[in-house]
C-alpha atoms as a PDB file:
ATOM      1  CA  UNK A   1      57.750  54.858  -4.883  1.00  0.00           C
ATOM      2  CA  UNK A   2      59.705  52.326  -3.198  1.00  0.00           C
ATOM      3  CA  UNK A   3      57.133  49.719  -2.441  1.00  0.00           C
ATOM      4  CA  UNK A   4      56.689  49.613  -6.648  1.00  0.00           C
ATOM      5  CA  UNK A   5      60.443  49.619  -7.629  1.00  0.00           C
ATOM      6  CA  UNK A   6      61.576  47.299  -4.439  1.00  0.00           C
ATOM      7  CA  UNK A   7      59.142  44.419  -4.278  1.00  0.00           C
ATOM      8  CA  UNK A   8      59.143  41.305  -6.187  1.00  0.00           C
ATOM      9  CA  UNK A   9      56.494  38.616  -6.450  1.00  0.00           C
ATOM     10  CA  UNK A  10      56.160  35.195  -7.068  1.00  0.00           C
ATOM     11  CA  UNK A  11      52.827  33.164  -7.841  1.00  0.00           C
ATOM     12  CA  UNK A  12      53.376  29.788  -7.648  1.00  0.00           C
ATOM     13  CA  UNK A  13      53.522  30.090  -3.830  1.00  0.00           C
ATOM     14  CA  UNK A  14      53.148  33.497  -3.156  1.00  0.00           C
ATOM     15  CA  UNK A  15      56.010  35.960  -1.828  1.00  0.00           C
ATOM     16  CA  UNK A  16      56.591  38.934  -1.426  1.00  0.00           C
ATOM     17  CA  UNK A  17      59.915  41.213  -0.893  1.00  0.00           C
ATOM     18  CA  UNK A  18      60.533  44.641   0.027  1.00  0.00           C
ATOM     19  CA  UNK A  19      63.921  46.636   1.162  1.00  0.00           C
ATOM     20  CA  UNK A  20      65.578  43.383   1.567  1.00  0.00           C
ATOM     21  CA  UNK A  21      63.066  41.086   3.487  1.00  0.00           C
ATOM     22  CA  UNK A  22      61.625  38.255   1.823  1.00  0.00           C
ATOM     23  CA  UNK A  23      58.160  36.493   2.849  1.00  0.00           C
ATOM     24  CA  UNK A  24      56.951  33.756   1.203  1.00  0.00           C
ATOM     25  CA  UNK A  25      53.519  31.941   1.883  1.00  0.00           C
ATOM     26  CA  UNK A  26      53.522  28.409   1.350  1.00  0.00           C
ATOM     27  CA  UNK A  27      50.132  26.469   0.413  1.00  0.00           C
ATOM     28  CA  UNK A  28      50.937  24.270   3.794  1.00  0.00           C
ATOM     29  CA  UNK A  29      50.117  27.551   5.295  1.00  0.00           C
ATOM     30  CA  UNK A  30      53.638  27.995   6.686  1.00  0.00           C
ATOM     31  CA  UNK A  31      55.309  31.102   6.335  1.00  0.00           C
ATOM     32  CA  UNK A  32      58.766  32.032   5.977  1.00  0.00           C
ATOM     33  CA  UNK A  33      60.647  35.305   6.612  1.00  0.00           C
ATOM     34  CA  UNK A  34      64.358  35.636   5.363  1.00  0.00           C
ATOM     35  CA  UNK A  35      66.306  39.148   4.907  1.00  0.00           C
ATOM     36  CA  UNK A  36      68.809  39.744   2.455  1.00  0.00           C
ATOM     37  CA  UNK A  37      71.963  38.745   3.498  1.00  0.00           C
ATOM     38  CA  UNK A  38      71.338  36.744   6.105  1.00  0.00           C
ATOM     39  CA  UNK A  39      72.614  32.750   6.589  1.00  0.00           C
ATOM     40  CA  UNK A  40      69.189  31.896   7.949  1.00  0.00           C
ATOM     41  CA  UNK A  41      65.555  32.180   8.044  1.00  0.00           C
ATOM     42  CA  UNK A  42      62.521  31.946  10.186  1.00  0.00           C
ATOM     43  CA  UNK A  43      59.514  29.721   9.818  1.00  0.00           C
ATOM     44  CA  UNK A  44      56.098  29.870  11.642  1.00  0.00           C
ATOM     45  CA  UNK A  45      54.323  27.367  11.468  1.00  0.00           C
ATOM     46  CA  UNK A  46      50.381  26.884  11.457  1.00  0.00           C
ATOM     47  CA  UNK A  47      50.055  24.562  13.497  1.00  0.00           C
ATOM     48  CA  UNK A  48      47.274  22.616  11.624  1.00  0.00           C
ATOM     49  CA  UNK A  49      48.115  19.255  12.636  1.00  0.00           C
ATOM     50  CA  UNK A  50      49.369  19.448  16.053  1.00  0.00           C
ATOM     51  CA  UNK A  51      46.992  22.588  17.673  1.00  0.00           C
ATOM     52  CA  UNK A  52      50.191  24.454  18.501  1.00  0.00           C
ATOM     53  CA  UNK A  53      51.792  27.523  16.595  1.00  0.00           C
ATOM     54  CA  UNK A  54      55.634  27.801  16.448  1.00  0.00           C
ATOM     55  CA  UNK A  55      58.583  30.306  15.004  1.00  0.00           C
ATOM     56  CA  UNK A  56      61.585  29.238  14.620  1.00  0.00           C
ATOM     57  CA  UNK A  57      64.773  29.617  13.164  1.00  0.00           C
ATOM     58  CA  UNK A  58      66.690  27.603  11.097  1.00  0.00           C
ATOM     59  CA  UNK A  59      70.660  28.139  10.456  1.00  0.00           C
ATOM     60  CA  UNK A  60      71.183  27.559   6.783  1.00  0.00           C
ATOM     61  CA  UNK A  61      74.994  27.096   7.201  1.00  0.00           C
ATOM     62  CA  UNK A  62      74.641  24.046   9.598  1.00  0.00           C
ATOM     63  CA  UNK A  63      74.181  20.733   8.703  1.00  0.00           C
ATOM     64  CA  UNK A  64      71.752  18.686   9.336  1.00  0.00           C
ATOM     65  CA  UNK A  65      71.179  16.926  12.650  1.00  0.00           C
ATOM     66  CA  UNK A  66      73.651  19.834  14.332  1.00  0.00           C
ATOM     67  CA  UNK A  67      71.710  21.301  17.443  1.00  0.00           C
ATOM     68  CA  UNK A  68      71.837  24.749  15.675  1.00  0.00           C
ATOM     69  CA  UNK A  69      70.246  24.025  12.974  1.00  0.00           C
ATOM     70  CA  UNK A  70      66.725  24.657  14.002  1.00  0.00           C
ATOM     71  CA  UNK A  71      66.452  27.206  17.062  1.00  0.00           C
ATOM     72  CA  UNK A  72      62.383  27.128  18.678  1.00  0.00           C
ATOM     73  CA  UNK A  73      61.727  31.035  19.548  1.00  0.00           C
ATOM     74  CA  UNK A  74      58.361  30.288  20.643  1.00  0.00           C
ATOM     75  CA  UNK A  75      55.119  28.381  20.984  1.00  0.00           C
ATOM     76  CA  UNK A  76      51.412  29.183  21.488  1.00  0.00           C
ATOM     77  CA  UNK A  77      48.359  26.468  21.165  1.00  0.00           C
ATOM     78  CA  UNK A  78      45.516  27.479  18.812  1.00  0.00           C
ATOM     79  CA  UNK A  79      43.113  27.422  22.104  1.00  0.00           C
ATOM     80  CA  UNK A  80      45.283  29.928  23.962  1.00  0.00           C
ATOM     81  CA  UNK A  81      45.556  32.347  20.624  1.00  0.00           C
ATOM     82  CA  UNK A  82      41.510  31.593  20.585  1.00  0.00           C
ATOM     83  CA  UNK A  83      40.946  32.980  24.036  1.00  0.00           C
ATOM     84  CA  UNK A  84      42.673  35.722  23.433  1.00  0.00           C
ATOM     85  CA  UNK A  85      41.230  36.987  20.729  1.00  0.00           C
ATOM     86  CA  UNK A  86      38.318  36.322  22.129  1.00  0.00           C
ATOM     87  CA  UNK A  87      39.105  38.748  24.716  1.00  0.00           C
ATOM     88  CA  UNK A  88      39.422  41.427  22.222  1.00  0.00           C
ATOM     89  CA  UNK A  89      36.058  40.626  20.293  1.00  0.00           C
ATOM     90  CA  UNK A  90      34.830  42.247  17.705  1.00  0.00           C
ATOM     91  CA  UNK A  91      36.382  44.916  18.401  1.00  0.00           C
ATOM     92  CA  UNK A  92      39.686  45.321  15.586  1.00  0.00           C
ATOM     93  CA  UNK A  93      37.726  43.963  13.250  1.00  0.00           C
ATOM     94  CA  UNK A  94      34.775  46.861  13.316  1.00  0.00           C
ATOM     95  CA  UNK A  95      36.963  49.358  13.861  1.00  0.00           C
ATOM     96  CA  UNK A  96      39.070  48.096  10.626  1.00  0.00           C
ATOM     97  CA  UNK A  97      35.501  47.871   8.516  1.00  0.00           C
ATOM     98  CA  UNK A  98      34.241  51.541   9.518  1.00  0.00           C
ATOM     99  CA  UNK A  99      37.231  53.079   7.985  1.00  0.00           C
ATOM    100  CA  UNK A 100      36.164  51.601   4.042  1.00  0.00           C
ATOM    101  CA  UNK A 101      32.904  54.195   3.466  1.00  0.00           C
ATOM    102  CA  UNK A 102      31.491  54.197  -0.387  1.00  0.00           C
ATOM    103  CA  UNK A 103      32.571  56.413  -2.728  1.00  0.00           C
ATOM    104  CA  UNK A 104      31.519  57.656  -6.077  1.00  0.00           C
ATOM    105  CA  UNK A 105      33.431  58.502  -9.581  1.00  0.00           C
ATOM    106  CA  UNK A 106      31.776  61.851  -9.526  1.00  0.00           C
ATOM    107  CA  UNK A 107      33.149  62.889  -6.206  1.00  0.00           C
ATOM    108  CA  UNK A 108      36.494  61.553  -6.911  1.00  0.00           C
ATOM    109  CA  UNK A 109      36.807  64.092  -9.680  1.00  0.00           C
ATOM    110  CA  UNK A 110      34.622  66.896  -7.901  1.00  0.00           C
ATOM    111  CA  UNK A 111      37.737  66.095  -4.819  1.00  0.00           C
ATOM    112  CA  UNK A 112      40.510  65.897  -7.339  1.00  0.00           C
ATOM    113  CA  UNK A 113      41.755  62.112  -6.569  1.00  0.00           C
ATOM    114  CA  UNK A 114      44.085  61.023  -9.442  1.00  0.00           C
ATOM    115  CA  UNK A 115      43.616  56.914  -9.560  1.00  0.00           C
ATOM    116  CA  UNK A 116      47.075  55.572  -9.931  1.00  0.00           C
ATOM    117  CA  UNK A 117      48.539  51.740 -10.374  1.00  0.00           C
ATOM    118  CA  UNK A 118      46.276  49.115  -9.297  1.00  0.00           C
ATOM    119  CA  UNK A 119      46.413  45.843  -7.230  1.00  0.00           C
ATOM    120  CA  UNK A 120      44.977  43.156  -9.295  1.00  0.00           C
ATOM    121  CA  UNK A 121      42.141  41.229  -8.562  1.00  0.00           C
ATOM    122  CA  UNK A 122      43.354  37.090  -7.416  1.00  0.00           C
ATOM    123  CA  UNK A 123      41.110  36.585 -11.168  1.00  0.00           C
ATOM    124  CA  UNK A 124      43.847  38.004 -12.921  1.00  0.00           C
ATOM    125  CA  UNK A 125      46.762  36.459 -11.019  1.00  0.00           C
ATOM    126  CA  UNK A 126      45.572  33.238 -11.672  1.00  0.00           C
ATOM    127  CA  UNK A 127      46.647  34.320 -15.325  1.00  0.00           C
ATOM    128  CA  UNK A 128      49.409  34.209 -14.798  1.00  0.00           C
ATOM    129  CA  UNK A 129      50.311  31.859 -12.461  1.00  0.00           C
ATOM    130  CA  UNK A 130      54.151  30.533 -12.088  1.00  0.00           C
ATOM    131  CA  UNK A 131      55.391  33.972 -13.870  1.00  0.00           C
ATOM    132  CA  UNK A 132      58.058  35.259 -11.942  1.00  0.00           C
ATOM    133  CA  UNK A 133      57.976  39.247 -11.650  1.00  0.00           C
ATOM    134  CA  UNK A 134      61.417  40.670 -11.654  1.00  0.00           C
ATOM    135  CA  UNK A 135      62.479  43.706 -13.346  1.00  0.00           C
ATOM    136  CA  UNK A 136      63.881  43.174 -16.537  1.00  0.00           C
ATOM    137  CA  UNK A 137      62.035  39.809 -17.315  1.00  0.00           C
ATOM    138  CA  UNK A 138      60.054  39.910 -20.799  1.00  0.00           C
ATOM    139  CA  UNK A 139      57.508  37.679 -19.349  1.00  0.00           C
ATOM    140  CA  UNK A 140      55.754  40.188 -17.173  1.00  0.00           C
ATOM    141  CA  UNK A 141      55.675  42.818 -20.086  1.00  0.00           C
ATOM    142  CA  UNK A 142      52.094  42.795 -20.523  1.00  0.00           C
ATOM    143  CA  UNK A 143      50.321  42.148 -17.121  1.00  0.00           C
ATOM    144  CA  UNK A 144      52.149  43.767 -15.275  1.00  0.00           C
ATOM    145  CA  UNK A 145      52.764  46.924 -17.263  1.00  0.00           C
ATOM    146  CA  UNK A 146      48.945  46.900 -17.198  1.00  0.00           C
ATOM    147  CA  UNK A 147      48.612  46.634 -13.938  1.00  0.00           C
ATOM    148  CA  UNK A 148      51.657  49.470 -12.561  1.00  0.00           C
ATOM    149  CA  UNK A 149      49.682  51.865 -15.321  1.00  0.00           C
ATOM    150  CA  UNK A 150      47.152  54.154 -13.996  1.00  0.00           C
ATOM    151  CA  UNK A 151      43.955  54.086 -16.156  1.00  0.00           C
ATOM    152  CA  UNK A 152      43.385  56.684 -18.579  1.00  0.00           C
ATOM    153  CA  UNK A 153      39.687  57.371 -17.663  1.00  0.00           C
ATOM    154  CA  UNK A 154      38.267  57.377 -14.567  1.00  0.00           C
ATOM    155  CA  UNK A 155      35.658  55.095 -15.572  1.00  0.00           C
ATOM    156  CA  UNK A 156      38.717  51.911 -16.556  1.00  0.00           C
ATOM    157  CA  UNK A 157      38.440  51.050 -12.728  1.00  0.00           C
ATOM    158  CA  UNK A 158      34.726  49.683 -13.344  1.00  0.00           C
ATOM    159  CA  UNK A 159      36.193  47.247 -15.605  1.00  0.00           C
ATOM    160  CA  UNK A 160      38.383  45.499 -12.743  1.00  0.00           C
ATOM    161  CA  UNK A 161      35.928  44.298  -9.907  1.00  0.00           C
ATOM    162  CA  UNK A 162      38.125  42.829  -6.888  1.00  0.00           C
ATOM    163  CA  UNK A 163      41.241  44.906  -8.108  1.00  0.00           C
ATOM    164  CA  UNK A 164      42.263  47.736  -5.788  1.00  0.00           C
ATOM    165  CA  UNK A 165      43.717  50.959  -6.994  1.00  0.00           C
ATOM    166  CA  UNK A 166      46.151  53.474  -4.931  1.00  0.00           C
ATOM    167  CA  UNK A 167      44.429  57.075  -4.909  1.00  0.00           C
ATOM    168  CA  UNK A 168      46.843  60.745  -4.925  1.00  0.00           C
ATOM    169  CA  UNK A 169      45.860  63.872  -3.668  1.00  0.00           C
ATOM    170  CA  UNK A 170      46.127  66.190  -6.748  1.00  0.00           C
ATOM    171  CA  UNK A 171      46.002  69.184  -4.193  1.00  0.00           C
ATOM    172  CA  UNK A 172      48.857  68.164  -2.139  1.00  0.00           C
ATOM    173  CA  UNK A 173      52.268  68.371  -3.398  1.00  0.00           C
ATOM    174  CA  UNK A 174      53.086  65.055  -2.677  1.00  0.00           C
ATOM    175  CA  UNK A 175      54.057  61.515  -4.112  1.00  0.00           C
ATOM    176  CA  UNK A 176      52.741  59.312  -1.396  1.00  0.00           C
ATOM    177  CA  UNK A 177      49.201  57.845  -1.863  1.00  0.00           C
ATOM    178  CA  UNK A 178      46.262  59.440  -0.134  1.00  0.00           C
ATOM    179  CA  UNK A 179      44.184  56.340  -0.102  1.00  0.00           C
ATOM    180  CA  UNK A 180      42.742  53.403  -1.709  1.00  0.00           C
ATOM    181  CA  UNK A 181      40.456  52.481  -4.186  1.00  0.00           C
ATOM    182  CA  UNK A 182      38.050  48.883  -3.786  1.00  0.00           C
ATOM    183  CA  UNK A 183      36.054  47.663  -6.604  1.00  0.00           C
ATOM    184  CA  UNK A 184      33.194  44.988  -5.836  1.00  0.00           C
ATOM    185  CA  UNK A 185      30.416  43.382  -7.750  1.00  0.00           C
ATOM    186  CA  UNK A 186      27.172  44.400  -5.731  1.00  0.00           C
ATOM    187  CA  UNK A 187      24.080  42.598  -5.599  1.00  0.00           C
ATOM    188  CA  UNK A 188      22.481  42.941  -8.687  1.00  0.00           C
ATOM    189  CA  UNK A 189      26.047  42.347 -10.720  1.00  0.00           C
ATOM    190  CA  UNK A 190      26.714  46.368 -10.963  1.00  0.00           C
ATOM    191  CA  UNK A 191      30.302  47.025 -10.336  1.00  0.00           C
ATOM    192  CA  UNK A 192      30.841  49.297  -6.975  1.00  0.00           C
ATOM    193  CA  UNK A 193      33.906  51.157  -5.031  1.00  0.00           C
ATOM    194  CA  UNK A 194      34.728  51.748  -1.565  1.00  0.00           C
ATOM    195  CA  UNK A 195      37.332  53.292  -0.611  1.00  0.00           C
ATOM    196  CA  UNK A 196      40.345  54.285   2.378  1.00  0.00           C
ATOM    197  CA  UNK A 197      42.358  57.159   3.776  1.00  0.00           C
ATOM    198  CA  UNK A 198      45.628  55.314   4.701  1.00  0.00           C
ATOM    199  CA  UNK A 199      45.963  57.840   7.348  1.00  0.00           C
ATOM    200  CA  UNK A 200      43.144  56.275   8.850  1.00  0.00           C
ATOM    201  CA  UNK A 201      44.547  52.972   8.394  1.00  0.00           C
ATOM    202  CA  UNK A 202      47.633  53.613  10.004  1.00  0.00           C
ATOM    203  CA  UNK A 203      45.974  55.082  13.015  1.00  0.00           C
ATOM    204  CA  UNK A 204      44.138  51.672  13.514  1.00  0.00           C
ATOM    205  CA  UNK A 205      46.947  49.939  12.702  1.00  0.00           C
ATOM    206  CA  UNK A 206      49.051  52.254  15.795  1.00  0.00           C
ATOM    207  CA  UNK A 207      45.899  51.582  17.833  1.00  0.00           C
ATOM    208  CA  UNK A 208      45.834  47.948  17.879  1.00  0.00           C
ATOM    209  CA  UNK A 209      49.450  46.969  17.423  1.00  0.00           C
ATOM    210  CA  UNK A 210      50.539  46.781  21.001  1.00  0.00           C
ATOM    211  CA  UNK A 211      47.464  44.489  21.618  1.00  0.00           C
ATOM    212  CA  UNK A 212      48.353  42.021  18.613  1.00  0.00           C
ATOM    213  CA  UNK A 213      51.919  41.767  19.743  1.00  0.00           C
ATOM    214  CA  UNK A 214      51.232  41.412  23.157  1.00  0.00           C
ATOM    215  CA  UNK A 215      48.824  38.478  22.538  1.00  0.00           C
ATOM    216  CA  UNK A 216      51.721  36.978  20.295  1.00  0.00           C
ATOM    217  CA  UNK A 217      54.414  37.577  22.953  1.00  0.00           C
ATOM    218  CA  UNK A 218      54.946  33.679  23.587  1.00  0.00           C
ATOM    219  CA  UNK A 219      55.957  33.554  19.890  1.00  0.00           C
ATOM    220  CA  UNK A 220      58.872  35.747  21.035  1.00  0.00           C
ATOM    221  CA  UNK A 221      59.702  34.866  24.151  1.00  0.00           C
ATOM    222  CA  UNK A 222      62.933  32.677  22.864  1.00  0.00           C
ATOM    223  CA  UNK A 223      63.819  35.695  20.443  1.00  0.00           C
ATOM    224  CA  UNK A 224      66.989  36.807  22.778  1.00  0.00           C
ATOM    225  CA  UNK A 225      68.437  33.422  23.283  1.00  0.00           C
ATOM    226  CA  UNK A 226      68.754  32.493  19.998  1.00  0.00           C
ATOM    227  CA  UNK A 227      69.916  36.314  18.668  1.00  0.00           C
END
């Protein structure tokens, strides 16, 4: 499964990696995109100080003070992202929510789900915290293993509230998960799970991705001229 074997974390300020393309979140709330191989990199920027959101890219071979060293691609105030969203409403967001419906241990067996590796909950990356995950490196032996192992027993997941697990169709002859797995504390402390088709999600995600990008066009709109 290549998003297990190809992607590489890091917790002091989280990144992620997969098939060559590095993100990295910084706790300014910047975030950086580089791909492998490349002499440069791309930063957008929040925007918390000055009310306006920028990407741009920055030439790695250049020096500093050169012209091409940092390349604008495009701009967009908070208040005009704002009023577009706005436009939009509620909308995403419902649609997103109605696809997680509850779902019970009993039915998971009864509908032959096998629960496979799970997404830990942010409790347990705090853990370990400034580990960095690579393959091969003794350090992530234990939590990690833990984590990429599917539970023996159905009833393990209870144990992990806020940890999300992938879930496999045992009647389909395939290796690709069927859905996922939430875990939650409810109100009275009792641990409960929602759950996912990722079918679903990627028909909301077809759905709705024109109208994101569109409304993030002006982050773009340089994206020729610099190449």
């Amino acid at each position: 499964m290549w998003y297990l074997r190809n992607m590489d974390l890091s917790f002091n300020d989280p990144s992620l990696k997969v098939r060559g393309l590095t993100v990295k979140f910084l706790r300014s709330g910047k975030v950086v995109f580089k791909q492998e191989g490349e002499s440069s990199h791309f930063t957008l920027h929040p925007g918390h100080v000055s009310g306006s959101i920028d990407l741009h890219k920055t030439d790695e071979v250049a020096l500093d003070g050169e012209p091409s060293k940092h390349k604008t691609i495009g701009t967009m105030s908070k208040a005009e992202l704002e009023e577009k969203l706005s436009v939009i409403g509620p909308h995403l967001t419902v649609e997103l929510i109605r696809l997680v419906r509850p779902i019970r241990l009993g039915w998971i067996i009864r509908r032959r789900l096998r629960i496979g590796p799970m997404i830990p909950p942010e409790s347990e990356l705090e853990r370990i915290s400034g580990i960095r995950v690579r393959a091969g490196n003794p350090e992530l032996a234990e939590p990690i293993k833990t984590w990429t192992k599917p539970p023996e027993f159905y009833e393990e997941v209870l144990q992990h509230p806020g940890a999300a697990f992938y879930l496999f169709d045992c009647r389909k002859h395939s290796s690709s998960p069927y859905g996922m797995l939430l875990t939650y504390r409810g109100l009275h402390g009792h641990v409960q799970m929602k759950w996912f088709k990722l079918r679903d999600l990627r028909r909301w995600a077809a759905r709705w991705e024109p109208v994101v990008m569109e409304i993030l066009r002006p982050l773009f709109s340089g994206a020729n001229e610099v190449g």
